[in-house]
C-alpha atoms as a PDB file:
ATOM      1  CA  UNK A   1      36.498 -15.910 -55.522  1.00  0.00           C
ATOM      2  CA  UNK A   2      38.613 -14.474 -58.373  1.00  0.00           C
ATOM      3  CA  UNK A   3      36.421 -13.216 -61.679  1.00  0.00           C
ATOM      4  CA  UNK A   4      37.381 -15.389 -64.492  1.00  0.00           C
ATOM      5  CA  UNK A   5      36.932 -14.227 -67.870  1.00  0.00           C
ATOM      6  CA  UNK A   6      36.280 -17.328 -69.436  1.00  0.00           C
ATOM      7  CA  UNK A   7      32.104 -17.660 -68.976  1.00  0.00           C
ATOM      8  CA  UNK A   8      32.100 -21.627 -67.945  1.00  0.00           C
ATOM      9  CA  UNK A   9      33.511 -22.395 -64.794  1.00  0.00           C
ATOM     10  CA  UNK A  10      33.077 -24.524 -61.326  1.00  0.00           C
ATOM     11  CA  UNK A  11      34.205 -23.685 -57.870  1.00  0.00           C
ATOM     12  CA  UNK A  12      34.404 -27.175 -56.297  1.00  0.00           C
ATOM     13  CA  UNK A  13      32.720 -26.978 -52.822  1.00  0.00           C
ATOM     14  CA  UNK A  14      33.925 -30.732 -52.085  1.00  0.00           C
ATOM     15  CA  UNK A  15      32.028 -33.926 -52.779  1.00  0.00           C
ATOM     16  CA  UNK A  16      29.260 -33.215 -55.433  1.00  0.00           C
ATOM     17  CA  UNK A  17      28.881 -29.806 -54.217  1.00  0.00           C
ATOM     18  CA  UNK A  18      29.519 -26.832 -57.157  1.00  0.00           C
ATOM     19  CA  UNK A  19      29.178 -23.578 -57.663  1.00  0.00           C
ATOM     20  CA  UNK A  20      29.003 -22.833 -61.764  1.00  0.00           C
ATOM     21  CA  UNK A  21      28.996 -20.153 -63.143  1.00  0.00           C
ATOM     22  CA  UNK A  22      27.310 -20.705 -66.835  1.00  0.00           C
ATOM     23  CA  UNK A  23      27.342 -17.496 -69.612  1.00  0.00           C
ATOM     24  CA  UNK A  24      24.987 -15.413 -67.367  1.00  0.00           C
ATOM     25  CA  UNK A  25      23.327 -18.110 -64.957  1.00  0.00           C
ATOM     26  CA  UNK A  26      24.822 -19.341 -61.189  1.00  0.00           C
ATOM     27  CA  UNK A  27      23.776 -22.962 -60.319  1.00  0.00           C
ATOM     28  CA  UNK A  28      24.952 -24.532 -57.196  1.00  0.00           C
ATOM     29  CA  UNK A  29      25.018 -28.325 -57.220  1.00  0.00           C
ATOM     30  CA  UNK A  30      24.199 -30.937 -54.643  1.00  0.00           C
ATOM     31  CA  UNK A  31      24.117 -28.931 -51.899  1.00  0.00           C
ATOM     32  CA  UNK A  32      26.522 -30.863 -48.936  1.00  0.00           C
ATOM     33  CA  UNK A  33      27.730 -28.628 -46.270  1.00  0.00           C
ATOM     34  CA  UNK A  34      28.381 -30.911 -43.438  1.00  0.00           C
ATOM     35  CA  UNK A  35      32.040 -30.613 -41.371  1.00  0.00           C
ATOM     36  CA  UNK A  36      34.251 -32.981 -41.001  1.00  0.00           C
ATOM     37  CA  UNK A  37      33.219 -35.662 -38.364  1.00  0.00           C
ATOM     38  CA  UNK A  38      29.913 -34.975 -38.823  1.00  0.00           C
ATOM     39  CA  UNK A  39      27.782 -38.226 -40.252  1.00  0.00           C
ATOM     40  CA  UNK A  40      25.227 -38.029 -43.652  1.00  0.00           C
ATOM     41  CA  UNK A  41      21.886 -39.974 -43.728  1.00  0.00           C
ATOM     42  CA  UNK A  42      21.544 -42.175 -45.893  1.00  0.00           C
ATOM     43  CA  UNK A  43      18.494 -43.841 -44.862  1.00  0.00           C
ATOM     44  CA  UNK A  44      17.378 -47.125 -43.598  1.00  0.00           C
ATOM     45  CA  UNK A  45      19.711 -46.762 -40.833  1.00  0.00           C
ATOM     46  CA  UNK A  46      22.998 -45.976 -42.969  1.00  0.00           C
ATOM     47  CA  UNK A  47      25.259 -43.118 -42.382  1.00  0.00           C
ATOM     48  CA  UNK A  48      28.413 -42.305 -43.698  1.00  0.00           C
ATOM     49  CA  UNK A  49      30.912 -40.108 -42.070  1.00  0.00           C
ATOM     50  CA  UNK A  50      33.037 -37.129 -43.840  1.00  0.00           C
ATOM     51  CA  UNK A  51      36.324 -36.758 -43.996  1.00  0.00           C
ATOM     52  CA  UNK A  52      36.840 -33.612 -45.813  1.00  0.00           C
ATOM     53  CA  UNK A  53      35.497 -30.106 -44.894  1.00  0.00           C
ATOM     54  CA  UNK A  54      33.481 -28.068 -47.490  1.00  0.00           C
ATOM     55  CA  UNK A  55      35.208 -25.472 -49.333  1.00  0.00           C
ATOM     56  CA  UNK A  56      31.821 -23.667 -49.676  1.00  0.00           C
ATOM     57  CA  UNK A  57      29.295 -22.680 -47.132  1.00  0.00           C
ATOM     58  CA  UNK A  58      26.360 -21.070 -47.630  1.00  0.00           C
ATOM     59  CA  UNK A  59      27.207 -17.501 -46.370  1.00  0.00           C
ATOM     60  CA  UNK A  60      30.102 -17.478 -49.270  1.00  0.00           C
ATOM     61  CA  UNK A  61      27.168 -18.365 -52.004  1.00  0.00           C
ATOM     62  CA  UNK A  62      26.623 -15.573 -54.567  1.00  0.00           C
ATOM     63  CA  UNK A  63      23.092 -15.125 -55.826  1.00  0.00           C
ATOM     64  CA  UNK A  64      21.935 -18.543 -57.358  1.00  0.00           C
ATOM     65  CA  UNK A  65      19.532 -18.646 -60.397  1.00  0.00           C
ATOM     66  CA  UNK A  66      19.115 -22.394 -59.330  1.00  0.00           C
ATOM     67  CA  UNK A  67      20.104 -25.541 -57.546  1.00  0.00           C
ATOM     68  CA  UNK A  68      20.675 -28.664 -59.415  1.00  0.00           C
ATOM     69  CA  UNK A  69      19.997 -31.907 -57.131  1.00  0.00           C
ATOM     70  CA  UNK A  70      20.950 -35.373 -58.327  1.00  0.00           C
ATOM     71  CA  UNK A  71      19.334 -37.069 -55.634  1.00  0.00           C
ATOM     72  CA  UNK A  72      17.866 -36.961 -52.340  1.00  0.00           C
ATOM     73  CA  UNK A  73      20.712 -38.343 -49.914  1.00  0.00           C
ATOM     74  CA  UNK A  74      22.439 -36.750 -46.942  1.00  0.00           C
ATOM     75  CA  UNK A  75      25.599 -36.024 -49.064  1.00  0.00           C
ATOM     76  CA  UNK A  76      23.555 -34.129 -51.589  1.00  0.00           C
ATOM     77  CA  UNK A  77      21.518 -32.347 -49.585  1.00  0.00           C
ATOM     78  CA  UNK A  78      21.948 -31.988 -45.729  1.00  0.00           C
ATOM     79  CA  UNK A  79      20.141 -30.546 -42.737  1.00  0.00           C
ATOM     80  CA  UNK A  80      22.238 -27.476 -43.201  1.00  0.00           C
ATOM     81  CA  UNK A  81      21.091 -27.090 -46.883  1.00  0.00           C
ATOM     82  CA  UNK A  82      17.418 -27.498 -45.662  1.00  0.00           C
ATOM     83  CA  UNK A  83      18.149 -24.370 -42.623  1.00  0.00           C
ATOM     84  CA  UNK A  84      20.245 -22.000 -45.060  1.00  0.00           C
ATOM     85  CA  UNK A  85      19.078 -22.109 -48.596  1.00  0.00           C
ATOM     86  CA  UNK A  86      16.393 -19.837 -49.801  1.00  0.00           C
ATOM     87  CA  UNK A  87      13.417 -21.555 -49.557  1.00  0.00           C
ATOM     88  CA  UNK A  88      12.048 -19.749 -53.262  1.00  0.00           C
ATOM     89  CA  UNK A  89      15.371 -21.140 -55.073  1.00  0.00           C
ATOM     90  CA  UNK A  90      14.130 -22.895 -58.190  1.00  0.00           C
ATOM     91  CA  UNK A  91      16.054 -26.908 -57.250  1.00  0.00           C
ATOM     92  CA  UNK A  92      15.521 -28.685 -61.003  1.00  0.00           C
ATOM     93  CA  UNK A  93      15.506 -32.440 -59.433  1.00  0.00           C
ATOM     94  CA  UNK A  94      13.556 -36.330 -59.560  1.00  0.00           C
ATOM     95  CA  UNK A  95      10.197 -36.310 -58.533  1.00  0.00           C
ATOM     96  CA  UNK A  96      10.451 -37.860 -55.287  1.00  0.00           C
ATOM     97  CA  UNK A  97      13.457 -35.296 -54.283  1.00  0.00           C
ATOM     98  CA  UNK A  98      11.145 -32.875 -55.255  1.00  0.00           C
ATOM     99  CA  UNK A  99       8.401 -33.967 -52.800  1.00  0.00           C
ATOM    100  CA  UNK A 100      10.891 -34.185 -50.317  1.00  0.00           C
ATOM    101  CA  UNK A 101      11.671 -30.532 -50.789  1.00  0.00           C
ATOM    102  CA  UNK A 102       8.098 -29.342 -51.288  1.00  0.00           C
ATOM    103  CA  UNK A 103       7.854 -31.124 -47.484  1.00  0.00           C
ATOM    104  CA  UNK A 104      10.163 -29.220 -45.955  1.00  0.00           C
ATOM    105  CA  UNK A 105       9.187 -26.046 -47.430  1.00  0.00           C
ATOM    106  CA  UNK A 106      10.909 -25.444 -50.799  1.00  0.00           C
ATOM    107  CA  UNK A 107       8.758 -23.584 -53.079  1.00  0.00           C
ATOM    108  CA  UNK A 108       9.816 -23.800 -56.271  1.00  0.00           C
ATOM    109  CA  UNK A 109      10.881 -27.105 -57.242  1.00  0.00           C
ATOM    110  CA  UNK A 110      10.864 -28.604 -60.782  1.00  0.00           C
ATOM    111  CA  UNK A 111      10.747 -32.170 -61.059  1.00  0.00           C
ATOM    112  CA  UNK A 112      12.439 -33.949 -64.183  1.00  0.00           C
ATOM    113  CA  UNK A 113      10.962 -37.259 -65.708  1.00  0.00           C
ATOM    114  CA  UNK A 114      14.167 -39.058 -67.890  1.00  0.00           C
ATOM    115  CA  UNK A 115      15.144 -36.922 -70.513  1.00  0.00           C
ATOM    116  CA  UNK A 116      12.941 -33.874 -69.647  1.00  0.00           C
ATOM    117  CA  UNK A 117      14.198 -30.362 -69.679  1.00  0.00           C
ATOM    118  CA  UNK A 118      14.079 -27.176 -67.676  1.00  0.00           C
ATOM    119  CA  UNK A 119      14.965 -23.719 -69.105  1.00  0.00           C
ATOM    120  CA  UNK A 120      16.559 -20.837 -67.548  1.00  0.00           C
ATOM    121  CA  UNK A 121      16.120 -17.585 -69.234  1.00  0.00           C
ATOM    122  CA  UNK A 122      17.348 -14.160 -69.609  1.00  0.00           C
ATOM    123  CA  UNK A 123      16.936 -12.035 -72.582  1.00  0.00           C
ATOM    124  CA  UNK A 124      18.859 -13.721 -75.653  1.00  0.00           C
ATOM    125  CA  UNK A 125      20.140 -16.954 -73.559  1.00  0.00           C
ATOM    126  CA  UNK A 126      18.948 -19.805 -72.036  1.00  0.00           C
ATOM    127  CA  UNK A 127      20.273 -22.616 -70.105  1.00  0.00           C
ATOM    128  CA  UNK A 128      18.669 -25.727 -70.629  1.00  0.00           C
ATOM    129  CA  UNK A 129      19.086 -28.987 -68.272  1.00  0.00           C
ATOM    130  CA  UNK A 130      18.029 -31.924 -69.737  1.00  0.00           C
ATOM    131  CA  UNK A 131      16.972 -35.239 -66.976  1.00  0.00           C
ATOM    132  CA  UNK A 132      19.443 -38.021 -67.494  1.00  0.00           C
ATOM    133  CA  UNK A 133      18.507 -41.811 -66.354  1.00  0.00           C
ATOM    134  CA  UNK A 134      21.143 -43.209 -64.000  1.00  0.00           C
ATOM    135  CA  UNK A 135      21.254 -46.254 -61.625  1.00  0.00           C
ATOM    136  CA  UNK A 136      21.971 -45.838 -58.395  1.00  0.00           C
ATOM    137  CA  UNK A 137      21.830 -49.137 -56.280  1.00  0.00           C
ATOM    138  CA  UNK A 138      22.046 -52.252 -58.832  1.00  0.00           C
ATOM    139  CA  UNK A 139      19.743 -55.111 -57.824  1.00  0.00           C
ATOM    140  CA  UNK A 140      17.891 -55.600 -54.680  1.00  0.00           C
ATOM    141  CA  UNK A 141      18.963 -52.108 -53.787  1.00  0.00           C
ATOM    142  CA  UNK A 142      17.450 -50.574 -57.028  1.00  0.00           C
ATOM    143  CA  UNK A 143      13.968 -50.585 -54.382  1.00  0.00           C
ATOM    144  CA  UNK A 144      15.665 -48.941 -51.210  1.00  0.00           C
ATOM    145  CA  UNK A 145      17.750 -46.310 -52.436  1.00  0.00           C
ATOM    146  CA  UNK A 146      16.414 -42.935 -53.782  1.00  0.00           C
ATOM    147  CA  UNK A 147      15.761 -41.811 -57.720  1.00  0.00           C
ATOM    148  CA  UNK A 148      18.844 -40.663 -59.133  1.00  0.00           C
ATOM    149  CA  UNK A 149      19.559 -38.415 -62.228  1.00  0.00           C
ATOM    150  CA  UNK A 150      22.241 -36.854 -64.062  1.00  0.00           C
ATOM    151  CA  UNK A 151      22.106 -33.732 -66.189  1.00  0.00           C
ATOM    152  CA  UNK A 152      23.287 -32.399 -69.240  1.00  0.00           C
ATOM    153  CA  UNK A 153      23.358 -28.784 -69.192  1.00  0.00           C
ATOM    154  CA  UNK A 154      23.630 -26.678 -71.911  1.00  0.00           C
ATOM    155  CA  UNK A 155      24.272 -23.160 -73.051  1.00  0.00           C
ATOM    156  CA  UNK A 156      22.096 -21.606 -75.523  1.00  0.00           C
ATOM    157  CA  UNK A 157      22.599 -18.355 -77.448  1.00  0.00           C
ATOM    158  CA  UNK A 158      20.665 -16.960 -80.254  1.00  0.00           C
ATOM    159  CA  UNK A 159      19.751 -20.580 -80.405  1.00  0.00           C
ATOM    160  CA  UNK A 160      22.760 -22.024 -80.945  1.00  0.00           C
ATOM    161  CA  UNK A 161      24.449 -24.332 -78.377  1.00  0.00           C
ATOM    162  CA  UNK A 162      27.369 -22.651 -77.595  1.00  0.00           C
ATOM    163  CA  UNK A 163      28.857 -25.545 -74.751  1.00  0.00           C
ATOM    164  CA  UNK A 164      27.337 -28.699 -73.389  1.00  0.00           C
ATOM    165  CA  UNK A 165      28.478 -30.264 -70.341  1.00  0.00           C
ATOM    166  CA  UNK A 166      27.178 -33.733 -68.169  1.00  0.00           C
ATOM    167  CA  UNK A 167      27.239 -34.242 -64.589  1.00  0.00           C
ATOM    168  CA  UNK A 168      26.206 -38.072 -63.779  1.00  0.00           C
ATOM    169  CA  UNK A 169      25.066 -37.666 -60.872  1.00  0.00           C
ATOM    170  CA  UNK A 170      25.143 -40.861 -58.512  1.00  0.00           C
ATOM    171  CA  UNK A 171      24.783 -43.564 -61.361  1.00  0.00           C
ATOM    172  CA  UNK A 172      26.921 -46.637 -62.102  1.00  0.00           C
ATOM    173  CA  UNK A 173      28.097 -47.130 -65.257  1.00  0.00           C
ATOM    174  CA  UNK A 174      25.559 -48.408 -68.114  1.00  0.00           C
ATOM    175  CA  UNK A 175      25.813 -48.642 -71.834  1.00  0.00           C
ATOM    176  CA  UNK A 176      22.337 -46.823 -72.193  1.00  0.00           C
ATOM    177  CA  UNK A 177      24.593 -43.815 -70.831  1.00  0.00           C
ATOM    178  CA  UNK A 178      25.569 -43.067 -74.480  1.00  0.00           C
ATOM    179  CA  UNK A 179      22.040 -41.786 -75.405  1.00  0.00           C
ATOM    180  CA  UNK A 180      23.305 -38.770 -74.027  1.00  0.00           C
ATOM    181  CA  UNK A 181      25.258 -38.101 -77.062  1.00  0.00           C
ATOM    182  CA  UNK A 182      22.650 -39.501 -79.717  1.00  0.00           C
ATOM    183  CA  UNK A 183      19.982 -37.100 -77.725  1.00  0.00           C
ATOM    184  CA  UNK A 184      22.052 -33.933 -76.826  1.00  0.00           C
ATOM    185  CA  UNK A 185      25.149 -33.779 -79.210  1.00  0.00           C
ATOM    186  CA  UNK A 186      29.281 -34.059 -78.465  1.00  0.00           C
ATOM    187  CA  UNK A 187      29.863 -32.866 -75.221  1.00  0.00           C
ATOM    188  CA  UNK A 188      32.548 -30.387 -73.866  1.00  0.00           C
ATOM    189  CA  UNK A 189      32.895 -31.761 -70.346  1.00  0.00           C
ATOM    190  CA  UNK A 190      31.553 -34.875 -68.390  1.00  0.00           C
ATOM    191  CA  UNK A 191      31.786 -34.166 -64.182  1.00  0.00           C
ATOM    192  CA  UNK A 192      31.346 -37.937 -62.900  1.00  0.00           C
ATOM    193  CA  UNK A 193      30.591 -38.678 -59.759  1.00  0.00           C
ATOM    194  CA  UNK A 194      33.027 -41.769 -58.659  1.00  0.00           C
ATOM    195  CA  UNK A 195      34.442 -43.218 -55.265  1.00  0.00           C
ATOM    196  CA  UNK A 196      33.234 -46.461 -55.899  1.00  0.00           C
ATOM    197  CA  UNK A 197      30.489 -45.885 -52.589  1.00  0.00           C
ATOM    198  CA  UNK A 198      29.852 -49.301 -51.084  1.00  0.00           C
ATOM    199  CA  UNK A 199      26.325 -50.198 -49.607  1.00  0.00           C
ATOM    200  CA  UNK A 200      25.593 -53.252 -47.988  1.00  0.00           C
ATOM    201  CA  UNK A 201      28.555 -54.931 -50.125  1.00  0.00           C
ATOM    202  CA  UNK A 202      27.202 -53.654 -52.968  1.00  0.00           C
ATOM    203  CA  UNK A 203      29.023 -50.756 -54.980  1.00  0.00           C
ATOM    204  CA  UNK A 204      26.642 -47.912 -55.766  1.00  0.00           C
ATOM    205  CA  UNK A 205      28.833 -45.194 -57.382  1.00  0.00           C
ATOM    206  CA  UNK A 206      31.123 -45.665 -60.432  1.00  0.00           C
ATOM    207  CA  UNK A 207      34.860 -46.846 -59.453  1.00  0.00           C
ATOM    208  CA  UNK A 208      37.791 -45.909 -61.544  1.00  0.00           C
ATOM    209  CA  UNK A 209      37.121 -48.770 -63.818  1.00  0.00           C
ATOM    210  CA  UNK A 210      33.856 -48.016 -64.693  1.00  0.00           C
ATOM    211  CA  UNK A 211      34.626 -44.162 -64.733  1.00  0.00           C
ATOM    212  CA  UNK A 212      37.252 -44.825 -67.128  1.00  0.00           C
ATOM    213  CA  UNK A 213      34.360 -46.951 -69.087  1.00  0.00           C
ATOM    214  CA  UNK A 214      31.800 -43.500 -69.336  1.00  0.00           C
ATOM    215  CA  UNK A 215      35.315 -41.683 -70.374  1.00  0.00           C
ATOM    216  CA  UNK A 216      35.505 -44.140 -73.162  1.00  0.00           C
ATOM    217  CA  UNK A 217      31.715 -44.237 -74.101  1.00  0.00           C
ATOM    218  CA  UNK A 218      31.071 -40.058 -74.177  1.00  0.00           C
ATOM    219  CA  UNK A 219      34.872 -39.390 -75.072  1.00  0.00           C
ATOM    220  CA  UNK A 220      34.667 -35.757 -73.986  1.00  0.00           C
ATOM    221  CA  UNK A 221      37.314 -33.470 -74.891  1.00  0.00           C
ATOM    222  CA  UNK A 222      37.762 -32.543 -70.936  1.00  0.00           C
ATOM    223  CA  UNK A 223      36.877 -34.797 -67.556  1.00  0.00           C
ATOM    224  CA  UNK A 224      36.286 -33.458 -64.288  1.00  0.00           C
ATOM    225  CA  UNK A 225      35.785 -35.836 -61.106  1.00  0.00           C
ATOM    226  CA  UNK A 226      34.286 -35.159 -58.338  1.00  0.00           C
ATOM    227  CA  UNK A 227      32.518 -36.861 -55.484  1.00  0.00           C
ATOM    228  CA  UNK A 228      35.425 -39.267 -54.529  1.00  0.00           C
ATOM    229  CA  UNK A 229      37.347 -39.013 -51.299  1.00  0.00           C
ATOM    230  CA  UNK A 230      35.144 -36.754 -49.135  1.00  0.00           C
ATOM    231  CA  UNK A 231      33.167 -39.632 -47.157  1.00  0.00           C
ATOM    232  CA  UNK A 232      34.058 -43.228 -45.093  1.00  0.00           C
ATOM    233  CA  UNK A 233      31.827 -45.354 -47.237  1.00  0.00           C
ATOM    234  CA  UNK A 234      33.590 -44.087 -50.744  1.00  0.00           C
ATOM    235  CA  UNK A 235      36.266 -47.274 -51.462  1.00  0.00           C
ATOM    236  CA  UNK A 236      38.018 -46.159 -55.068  1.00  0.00           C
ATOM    237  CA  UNK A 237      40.094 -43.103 -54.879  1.00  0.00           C
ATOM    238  CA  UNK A 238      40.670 -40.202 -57.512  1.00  0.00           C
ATOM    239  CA  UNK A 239      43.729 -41.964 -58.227  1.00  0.00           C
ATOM    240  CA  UNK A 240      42.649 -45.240 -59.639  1.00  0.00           C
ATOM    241  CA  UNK A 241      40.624 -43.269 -62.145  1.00  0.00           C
ATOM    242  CA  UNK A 242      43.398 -41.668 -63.376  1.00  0.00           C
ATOM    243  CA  UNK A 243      45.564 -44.086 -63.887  1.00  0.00           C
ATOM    244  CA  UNK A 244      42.781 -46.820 -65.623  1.00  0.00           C
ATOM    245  CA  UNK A 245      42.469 -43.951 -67.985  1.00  0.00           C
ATOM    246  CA  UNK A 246      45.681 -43.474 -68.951  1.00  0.00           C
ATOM    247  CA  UNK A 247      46.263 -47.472 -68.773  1.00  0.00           C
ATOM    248  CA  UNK A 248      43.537 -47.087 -71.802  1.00  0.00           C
ATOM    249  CA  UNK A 249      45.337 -44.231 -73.182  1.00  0.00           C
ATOM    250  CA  UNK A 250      41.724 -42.567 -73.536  1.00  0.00           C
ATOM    251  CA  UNK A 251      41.797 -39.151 -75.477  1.00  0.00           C
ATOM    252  CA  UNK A 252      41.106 -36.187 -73.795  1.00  0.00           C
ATOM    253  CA  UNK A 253      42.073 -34.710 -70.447  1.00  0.00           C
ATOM    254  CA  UNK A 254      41.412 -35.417 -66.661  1.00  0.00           C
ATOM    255  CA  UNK A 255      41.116 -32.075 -65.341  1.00  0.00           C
ATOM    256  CA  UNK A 256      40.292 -32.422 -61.216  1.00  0.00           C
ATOM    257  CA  UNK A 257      39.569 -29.658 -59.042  1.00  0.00           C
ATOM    258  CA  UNK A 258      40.969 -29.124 -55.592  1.00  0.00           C
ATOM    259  CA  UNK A 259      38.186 -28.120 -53.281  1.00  0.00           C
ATOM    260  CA  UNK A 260      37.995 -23.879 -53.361  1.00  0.00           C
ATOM    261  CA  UNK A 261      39.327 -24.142 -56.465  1.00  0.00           C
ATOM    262  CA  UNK A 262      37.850 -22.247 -59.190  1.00  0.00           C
ATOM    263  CA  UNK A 263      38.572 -23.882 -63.194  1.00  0.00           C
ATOM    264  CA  UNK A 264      37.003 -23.987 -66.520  1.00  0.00           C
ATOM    265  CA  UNK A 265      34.687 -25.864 -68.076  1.00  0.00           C
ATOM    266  CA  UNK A 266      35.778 -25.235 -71.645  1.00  0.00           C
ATOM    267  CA  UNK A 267      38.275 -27.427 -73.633  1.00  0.00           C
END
C-alpha cells in the first residue's frame, strides 16, 4: 500500500472491512475475510453467501493499535478472523460481542455501553471512539439478531479535535441518529453501512433511501459507503444511493472506495 501524506485515510478491504490509518493510530474494522463462495453465519440457521473477494487478508495487515467491531455476525467477524488475528489486539465492541470474543480467546476486549468511549493514546494524541446506538433488526427481530453499534471516532491533539468521522455500523435509519452531532460536534465523514440486507422479509441494513435520509440528517461534508454489494442477502445496490442523493440534491460528496483502494478521509 502506497504512503499517503494526508494522516486520515481507509484502505477498503470489501464489505465493512477497513484498514485506517488515523494521525498516528491503525484500526482495522469488521474484520471479514471470507472468499468468494464461501457462506457467513448469521445465526439461527441463516447464512449468506459472498460474492466479492476481500481486498485484505490478514498476512497484508500492518501492525494494528486496535480492531473496531460493530457487531458480532459472520460478515463482521469470521472463522478466519478468530484463527489469524492476534489474540492480545485491543477489539473496542458491544458487550455481548465482547463475550463472544473473550470465549474464543481474545484478551483484550473493551466493551462499549451507548455513548461510551475508549481512548487510544500516544504521547500528545489520542483517538477517542465514542459507542453509537443503532438498530439492527426492527421488530420481532430486534430479540434474535445481535447488539449493534456504530462509532464516532475522533482525532485528538493537544486537546483539540482535529477530525471526526462516523461509521454506522449495521443500523437502519432512525431520527435519534442525529444525537451524534448534538453529542460529538459536525462531522468530517460518515462511512454507512447500506445494501438494504433482507432477513426473513424484513430489511435490516439501511437502503439507498434511508442512506440518503442519515446523509440528510448528519450532512457531512464527505460520504463514504461501504458494506453494499459483497453478499447474496444485500438487495439495494451502491447505485441507488447515489442517485436518491443526488435526486435530493444533498450537499456534500459521495466519495466510494473500490476494494484495495486506499482514499482520504478528510474533506
Amino acid at each position: 500500500m502506497a504512503e499517503r501524506a494526508d494522516d486520515v485515510t481507509m484502505t477498503f478491504g470489501g464489505n465493512a472491512t477497513m484498514l485506517l490509518r488515523i494521525g498516528g493510530f491503525t484500526l482495522l474494522t469488521d474484520p471479514n475475510f471470507l472468499h468468494r463462495g464461501q457462506r457467513a453465519r448469521l445465526g439461527y440457521g441463516l447464512r449468506s453467501k459472498r460474492l466479492t473477494e476481500p481486498a485484505l487478508l490478514p498476512a497484508q495487515l500492518p501492525a494494528l493499535d486496535g480492531i473496531l467491531l460493530s457487531h458480532m455476525h459472520g460478515d463482521h467477524w469470521d472463522r478466519v478472523a478468530t484463527k489469524s488475528l492476534p489474540k492480545e489486539t485491543p477489539v473496542v465492541t458491544t458487550p455481548e460481542a465482547a463475550t463472544c470474543l473473550s470465549d474464543r480467546g481474545f484478551t483484550g476486549t473493551a466493551d462499549l455501553q451507548a455513548w461510551q468511549t475508549h481512548v487510544f493514546s500516544r504521547d500528545r494524541e489520542a483517538l477517542r471512539v465514542t459507542s453509537v446506538p443503532g438498530v439492527h433488526g426492527p421488530g420481532p427481530l430486534a430479540r434474535i439478531l445481535p447488539q449493534v453499534m456504530g462509532s464516532v471516532l475522533e482525532l485528538v491533539r493537544d486537546d483539540e479535535v482535529t477530525w471526526r468521522g462516523y461509521i454506522s455500523g449495521d443500523t437502519l435509519y432512525r431520527p435519534f441518529l442525529g444525537e451524534v452531532l448534538e453529542r460529538c460536534g459536525p462531522l468530517d465523514v460518515v462511512i454507512p453501512h447500506l445494501g438494504g440486507t433482507k432477513a426473513l422479509g424484513l430489511t435490516v441494513t439501511m437502503d439507498g433511501r434511508q442512506g440518503a435520509d442519515l446523509v440528510e440528517l448528519l450532512k457531512p461534508p464527505v460520504t463514504v459507503p461501504v458494506h453494499y454489494d459483497d453478499y447474496s442477502l444485500f438487495k439495494s445496490p451502491l447505485g441507488e444511493f447515489v442517485a436518491e442523493v443526488a435526486r435530493r440534491e444533498l450537499p456534500g460528496t459521495v466519495r466510494p472506495a473500490y476494494r484495495g483502494e486506499t482514499i482520504s478521509l478528510r474533506a
